[in-house]
C-alpha atoms as a PDB file:
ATOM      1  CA  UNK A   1      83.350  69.535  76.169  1.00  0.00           C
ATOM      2  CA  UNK A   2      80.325  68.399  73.830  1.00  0.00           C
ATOM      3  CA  UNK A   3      80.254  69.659  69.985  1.00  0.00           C
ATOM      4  CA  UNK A   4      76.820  71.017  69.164  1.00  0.00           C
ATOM      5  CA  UNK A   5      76.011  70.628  65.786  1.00  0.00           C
ATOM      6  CA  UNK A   6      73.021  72.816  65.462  1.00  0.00           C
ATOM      7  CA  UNK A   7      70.271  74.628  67.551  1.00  0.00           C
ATOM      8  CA  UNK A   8      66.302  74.731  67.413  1.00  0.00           C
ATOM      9  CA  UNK A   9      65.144  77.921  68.664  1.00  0.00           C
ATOM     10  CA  UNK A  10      61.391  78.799  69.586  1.00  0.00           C
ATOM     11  CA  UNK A  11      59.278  82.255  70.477  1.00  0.00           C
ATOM     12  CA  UNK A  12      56.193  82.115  70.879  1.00  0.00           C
ATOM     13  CA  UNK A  13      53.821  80.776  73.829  1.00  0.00           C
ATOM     14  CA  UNK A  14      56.905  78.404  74.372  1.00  0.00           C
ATOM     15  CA  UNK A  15      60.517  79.391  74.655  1.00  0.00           C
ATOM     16  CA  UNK A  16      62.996  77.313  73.898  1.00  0.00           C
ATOM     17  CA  UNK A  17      66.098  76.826  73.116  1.00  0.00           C
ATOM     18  CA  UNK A  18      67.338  73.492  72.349  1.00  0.00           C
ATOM     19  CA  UNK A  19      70.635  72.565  71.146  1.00  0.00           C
ATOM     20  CA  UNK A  20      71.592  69.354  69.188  1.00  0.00           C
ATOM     21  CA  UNK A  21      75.088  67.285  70.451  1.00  0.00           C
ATOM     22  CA  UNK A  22      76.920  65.399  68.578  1.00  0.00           C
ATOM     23  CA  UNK A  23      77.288  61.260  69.432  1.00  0.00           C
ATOM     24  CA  UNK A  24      80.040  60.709  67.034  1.00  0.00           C
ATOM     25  CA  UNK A  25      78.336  59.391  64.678  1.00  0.00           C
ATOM     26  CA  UNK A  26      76.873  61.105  61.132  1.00  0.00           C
ATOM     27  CA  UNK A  27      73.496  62.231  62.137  1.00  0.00           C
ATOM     28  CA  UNK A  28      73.518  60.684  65.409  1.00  0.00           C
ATOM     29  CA  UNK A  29      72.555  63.488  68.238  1.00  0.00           C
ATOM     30  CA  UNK A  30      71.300  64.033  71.786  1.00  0.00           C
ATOM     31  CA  UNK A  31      68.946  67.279  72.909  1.00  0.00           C
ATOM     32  CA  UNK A  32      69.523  69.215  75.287  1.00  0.00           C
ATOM     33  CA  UNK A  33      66.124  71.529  75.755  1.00  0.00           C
ATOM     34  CA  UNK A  34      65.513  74.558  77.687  1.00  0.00           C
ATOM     35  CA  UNK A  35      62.035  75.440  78.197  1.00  0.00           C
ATOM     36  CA  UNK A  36      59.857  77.848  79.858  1.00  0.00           C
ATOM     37  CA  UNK A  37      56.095  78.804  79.106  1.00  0.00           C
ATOM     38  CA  UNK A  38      55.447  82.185  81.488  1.00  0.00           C
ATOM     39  CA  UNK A  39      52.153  82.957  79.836  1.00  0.00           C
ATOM     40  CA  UNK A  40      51.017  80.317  81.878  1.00  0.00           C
ATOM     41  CA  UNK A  41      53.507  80.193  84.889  1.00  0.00           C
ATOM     42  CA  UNK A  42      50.956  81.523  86.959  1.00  0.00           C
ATOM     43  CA  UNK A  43      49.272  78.932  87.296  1.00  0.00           C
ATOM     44  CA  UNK A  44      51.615  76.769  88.328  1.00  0.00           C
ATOM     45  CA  UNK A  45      53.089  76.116  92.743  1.00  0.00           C
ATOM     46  CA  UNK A  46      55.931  78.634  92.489  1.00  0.00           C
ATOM     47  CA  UNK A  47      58.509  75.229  92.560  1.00  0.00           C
ATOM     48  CA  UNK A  48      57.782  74.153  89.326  1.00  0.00           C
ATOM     49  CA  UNK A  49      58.054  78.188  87.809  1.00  0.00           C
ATOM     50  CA  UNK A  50      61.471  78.609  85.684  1.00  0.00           C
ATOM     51  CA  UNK A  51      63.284  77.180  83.346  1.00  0.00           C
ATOM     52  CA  UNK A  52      63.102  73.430  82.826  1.00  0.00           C
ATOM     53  CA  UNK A  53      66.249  71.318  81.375  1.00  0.00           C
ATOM     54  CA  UNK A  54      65.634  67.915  79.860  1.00  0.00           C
ATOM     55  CA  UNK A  55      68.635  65.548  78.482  1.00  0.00           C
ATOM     56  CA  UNK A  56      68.027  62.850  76.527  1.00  0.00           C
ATOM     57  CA  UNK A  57      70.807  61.238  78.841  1.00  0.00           C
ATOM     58  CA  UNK A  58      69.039  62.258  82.437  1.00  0.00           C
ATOM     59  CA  UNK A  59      65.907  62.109  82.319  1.00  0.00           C
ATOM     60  CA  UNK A  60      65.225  63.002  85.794  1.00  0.00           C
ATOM     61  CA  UNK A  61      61.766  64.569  86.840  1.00  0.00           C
ATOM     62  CA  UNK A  62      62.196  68.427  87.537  1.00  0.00           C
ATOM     63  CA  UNK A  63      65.013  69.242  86.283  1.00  0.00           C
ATOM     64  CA  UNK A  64      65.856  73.338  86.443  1.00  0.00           C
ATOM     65  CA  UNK A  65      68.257  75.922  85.055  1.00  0.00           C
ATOM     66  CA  UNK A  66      70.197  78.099  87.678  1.00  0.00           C
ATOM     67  CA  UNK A  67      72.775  79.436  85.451  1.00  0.00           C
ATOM     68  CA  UNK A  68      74.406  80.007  81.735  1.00  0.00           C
ATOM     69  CA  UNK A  69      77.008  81.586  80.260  1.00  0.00           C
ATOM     70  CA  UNK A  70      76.835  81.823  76.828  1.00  0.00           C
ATOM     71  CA  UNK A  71      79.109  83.326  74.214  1.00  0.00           C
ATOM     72  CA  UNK A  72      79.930  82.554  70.586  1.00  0.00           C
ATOM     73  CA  UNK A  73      81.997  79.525  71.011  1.00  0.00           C
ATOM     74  CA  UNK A  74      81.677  78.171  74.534  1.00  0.00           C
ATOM     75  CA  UNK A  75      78.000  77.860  76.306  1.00  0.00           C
ATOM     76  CA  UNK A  76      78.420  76.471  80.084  1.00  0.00           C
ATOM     77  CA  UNK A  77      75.148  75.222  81.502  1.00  0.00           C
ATOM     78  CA  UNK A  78      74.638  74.411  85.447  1.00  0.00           C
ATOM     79  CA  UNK A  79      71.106  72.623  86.230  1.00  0.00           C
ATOM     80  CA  UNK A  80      70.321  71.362  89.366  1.00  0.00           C
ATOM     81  CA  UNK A  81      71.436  68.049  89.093  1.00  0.00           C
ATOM     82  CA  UNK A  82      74.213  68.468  86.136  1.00  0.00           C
ATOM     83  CA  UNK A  83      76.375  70.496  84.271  1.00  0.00           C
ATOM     84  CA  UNK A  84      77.603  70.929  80.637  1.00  0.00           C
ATOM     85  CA  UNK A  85      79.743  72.739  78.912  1.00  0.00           C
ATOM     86  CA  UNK A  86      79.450  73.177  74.905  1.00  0.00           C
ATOM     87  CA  UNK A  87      81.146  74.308  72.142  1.00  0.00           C
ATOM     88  CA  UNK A  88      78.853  75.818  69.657  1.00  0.00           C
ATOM     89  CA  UNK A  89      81.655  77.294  67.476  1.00  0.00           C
ATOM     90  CA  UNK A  90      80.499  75.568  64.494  1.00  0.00           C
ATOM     91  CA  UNK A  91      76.559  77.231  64.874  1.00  0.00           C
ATOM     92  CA  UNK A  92      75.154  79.633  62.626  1.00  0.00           C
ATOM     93  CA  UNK A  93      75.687  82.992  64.416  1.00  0.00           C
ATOM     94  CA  UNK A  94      71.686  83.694  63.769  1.00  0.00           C
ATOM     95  CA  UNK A  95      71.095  80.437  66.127  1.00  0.00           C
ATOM     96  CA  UNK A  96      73.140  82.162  68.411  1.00  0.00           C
ATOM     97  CA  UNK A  97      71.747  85.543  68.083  1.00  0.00           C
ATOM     98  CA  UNK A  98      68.030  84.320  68.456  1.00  0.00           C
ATOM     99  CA  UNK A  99      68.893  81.926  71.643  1.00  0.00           C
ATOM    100  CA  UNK A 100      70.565  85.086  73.041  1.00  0.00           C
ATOM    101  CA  UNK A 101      67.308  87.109  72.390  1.00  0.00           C
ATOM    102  CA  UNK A 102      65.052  83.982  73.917  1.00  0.00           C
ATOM    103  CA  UNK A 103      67.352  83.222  77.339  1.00  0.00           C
ATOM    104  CA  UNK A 104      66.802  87.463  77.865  1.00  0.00           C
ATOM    105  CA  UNK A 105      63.019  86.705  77.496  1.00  0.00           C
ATOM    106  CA  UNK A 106      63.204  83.421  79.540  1.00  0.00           C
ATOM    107  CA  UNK A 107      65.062  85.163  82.534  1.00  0.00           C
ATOM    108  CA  UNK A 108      62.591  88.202  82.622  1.00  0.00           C
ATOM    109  CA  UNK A 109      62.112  87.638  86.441  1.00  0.00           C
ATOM    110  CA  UNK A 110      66.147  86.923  87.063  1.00  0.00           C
ATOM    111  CA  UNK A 111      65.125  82.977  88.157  1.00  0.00           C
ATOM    112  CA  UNK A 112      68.739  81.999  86.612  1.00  0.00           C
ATOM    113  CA  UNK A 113      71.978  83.941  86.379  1.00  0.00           C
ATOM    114  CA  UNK A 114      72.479  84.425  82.522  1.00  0.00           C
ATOM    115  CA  UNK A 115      76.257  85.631  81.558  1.00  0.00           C
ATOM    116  CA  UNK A 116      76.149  87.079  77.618  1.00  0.00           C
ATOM    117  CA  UNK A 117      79.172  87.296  76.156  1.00  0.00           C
END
């Protein structure tokens, strides 16, 4: 399980919700980003529609969400070519509560499973 220190949430043409792990060292973190822009999803081949996932780790092309579970403590990610589980115990519950609010909008067509807690 990965520590996330803090999280960068977005709403507004772009949603995202991006969340900062730990590397051990002070100040030293990876992001892990997901992103989805449906004003403009439209025009897009329905393959590349969704939720992208980028890792600073995996940087593979086409990356996509198919499913989170995310409660207070624990957030379990599965993307087609990894998964992660987090503990974002130590994040400001209004992080939480906003990312909660942005995965709702990000899922408005059910193109991942999303488990709230």
């Amino acid at each position: 399980m990965e520590r996330v220190d803090f999280m960068t949430n977005e709403s507004g043409d772009d949603l995202i919700v991006s969340f900062a792990v730990s590397q051990g060292e002070p100040g030293e973190i990876r992001s892990l980003i997901l992103q989805r822009t449906p004003k403009y999803e439209f025009l897009l081949d329905k393959s590349e529609r969704g939720v992208s996932f980028s890792d600073e780790a995996h940087w593979e092309e086409g990356d996509w969400l198919r499913s989170i579970d995310f409660s207070r403590e624990i957030v379990r990610i599965e993307t087609q070519h990894h998964e992660y589980t987090l503990d974002v115990s130590g994040v400001d519950v209004r992080e939480l509560k906003q990312a909660e609010r942005i995965l709702r909008k990000m899922n408005f067509d059910d193109a991942f499973n999303l488990r709230i807690v």
